[in-house]
C-alpha atoms as a PDB file:
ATOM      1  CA  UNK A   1     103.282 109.516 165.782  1.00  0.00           C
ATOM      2  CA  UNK A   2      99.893 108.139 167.026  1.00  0.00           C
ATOM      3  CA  UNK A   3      98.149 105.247 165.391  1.00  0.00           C
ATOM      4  CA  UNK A   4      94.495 104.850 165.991  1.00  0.00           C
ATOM      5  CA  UNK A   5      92.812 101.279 165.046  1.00  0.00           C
ATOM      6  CA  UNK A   6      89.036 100.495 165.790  1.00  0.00           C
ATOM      7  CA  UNK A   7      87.515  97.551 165.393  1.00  0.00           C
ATOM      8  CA  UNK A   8      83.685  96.215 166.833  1.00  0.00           C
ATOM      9  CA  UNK A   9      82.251  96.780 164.108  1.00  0.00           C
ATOM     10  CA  UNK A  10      79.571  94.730 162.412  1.00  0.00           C
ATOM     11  CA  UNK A  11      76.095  94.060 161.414  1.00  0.00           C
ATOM     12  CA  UNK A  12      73.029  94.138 164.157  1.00  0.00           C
ATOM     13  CA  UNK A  13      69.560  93.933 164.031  1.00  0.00           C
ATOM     14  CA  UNK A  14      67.516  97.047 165.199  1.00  0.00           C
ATOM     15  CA  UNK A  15      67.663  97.609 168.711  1.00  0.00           C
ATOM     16  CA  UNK A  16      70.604  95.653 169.579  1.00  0.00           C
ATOM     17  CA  UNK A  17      74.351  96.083 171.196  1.00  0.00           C
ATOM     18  CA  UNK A  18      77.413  96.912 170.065  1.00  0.00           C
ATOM     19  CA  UNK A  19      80.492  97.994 171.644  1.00  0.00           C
ATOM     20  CA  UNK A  20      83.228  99.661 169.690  1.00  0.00           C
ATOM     21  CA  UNK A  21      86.899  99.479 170.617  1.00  0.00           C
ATOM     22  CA  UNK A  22      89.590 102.300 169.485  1.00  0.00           C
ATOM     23  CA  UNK A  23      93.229 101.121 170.427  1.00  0.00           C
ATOM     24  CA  UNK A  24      96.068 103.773 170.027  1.00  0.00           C
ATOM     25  CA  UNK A  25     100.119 102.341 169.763  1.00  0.00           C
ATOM     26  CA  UNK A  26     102.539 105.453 169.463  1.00  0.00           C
ATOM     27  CA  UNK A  27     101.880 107.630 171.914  1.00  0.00           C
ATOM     28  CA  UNK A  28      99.723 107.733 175.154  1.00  0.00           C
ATOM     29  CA  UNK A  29      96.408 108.916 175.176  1.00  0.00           C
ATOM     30  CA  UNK A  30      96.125 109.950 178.471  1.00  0.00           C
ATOM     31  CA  UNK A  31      96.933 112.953 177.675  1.00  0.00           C
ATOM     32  CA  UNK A  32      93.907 114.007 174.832  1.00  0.00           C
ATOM     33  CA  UNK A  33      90.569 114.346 174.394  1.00  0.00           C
ATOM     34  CA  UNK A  34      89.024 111.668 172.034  1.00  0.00           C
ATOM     35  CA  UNK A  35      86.363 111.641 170.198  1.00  0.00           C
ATOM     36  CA  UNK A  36      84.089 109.346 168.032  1.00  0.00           C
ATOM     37  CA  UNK A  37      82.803 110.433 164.506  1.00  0.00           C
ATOM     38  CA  UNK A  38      80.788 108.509 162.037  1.00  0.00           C
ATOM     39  CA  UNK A  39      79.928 108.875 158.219  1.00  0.00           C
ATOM     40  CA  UNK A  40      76.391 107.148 156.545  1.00  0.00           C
ATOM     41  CA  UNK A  41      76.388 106.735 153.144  1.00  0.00           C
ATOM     42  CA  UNK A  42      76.360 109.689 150.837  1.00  0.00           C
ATOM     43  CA  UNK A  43      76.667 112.295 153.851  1.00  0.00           C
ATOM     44  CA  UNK A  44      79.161 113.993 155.261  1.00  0.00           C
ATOM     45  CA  UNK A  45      81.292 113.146 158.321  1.00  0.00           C
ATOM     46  CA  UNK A  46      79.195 114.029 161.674  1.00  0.00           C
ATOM     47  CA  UNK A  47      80.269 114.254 165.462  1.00  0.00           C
ATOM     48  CA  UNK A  48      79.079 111.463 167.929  1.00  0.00           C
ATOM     49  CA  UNK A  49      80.838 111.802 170.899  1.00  0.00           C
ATOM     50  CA  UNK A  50      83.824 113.123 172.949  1.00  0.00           C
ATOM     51  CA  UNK A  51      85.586 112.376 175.983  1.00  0.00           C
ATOM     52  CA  UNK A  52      88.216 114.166 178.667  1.00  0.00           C
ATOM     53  CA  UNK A  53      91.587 113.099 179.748  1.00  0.00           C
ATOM     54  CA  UNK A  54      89.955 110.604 182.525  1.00  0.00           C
ATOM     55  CA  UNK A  55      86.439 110.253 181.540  1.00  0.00           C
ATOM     56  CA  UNK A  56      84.561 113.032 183.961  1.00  0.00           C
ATOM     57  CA  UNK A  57      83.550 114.919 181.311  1.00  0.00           C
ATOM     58  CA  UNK A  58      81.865 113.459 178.076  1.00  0.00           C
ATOM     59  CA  UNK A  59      79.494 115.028 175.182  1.00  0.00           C
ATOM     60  CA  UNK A  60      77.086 113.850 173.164  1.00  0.00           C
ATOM     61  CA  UNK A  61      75.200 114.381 169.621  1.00  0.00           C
ATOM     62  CA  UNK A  62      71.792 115.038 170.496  1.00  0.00           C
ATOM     63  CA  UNK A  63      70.723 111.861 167.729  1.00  0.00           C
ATOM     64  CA  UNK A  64      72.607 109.640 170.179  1.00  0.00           C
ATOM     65  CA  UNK A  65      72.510 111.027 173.331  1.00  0.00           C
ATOM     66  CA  UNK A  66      71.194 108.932 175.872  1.00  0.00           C
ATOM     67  CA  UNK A  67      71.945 105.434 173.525  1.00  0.00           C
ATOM     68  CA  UNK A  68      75.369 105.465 172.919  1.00  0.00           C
ATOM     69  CA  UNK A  69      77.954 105.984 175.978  1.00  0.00           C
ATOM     70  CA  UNK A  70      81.883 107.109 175.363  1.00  0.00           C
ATOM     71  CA  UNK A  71      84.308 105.726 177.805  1.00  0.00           C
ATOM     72  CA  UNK A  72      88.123 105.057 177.794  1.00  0.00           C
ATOM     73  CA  UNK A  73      90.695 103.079 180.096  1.00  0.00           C
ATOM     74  CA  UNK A  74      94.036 104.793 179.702  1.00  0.00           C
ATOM     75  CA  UNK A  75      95.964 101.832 181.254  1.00  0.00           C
ATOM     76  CA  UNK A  76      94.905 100.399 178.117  1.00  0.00           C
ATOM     77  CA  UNK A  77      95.462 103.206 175.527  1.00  0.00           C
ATOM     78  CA  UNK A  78      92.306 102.827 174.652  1.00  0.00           C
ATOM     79  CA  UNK A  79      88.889 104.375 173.454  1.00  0.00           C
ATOM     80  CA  UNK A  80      84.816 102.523 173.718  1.00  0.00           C
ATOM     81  CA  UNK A  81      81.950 103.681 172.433  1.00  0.00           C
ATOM     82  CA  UNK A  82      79.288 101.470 174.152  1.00  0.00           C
ATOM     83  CA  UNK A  83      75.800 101.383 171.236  1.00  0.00           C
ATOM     84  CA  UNK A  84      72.700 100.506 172.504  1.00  0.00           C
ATOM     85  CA  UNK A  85      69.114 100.771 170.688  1.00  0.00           C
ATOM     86  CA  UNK A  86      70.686 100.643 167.719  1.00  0.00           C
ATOM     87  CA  UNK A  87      68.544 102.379 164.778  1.00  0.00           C
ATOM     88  CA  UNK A  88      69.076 102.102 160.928  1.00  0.00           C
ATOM     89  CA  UNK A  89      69.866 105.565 160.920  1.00  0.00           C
ATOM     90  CA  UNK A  90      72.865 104.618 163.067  1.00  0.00           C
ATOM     91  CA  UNK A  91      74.191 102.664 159.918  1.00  0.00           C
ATOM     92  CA  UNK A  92      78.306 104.287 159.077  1.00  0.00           C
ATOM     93  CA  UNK A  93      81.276 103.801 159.243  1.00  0.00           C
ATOM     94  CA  UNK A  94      82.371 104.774 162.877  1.00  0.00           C
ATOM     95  CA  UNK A  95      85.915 106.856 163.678  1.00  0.00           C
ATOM     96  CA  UNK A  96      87.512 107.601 166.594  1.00  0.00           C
ATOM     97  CA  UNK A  97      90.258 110.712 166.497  1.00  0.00           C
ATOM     98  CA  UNK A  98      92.279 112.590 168.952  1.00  0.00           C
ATOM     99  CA  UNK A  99      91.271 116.160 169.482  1.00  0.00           C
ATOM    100  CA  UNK A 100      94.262 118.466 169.841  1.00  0.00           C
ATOM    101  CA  UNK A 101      95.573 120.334 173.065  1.00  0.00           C
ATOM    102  CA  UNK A 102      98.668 121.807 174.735  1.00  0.00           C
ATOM    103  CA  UNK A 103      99.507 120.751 178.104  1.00  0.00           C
ATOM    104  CA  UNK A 104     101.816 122.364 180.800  1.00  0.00           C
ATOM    105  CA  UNK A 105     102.362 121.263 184.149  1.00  0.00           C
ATOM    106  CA  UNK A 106      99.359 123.003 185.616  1.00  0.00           C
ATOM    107  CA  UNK A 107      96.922 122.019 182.608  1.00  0.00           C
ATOM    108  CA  UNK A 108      96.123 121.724 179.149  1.00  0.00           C
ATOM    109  CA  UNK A 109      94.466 124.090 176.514  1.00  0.00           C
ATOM    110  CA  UNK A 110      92.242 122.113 173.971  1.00  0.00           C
ATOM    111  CA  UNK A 111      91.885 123.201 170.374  1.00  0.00           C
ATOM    112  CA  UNK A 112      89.123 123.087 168.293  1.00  0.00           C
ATOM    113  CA  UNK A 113      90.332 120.133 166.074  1.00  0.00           C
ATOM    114  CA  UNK A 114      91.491 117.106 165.452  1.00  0.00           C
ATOM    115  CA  UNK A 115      94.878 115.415 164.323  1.00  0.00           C
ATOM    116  CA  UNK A 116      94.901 111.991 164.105  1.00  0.00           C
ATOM    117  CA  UNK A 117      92.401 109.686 162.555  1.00  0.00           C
ATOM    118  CA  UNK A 118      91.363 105.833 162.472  1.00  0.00           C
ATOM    119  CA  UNK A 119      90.170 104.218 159.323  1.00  0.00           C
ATOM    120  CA  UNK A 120      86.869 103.359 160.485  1.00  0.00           C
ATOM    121  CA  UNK A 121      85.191 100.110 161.271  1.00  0.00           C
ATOM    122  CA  UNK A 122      81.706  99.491 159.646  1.00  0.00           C
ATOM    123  CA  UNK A 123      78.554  99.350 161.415  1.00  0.00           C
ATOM    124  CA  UNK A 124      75.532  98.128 159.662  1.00  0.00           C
ATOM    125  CA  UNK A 125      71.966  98.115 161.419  1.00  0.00           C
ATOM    126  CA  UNK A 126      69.509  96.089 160.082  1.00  0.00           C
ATOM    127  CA  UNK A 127      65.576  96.005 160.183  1.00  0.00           C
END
């Protein structure tokens, strides 16, 4: 049973830094895709990013691509998100998740979901 925590979160003015941690206990992660979501006030829960087993593959939403940069050290069990040019629209609470897959010895399969969740840490851009 995985346990994802993140943490990073905070408030920063318009066009500044932040760097978002996601730390898993449980299990390892080297082993899954993970990705980050986020959720604004009064919408729905959108994808932000999403990241392979060892970080040569990675995929962006297009209202963040080329801002915000996924990343993960598996020695670590655990998950960035690197936020740069921060906008107000950028303001939610962020969520990283582990997307589902079956592995064999000669590779895995990955499904089109995910099973385990965070509980969020808040980011808050100001103007």
């Amino acid at each position: 049973q995985v346990q994802l925590v993140e943490s990073g979160g905070g408030l920063v003015q318009a066009g500044g830094s932040l760097r978002l941690s996601c730390v898993a206990s449980g299990e390892d992660l080297s082993n899954y895709y993970m990705g980050w979501f986020r959720q604004a006030p009064g919408k729905e829960r959108e994808f932000v990013a999403v990241i392979n087993y060892d970080g040569d593959y990675t995929f962006y939403a297009d209202s963040v691509k080329d801002r915000f940069t996924i990343s993960r050290d598996n020695a670590k069990n655990t998950v960035y998100l690197q936020m740069s040019s921060l906008k107000l629209e950028d303001t939610a609470i962020y969520y990283c998740a582990r997307r589902v897959n079956v592995c064999t010895r000669y590779g895995c399969a990955v499904q089109n979901w995910y099973d385990s969740w965070g509980q969020g840490t808040q980011v808050t851009v100001s103007s």
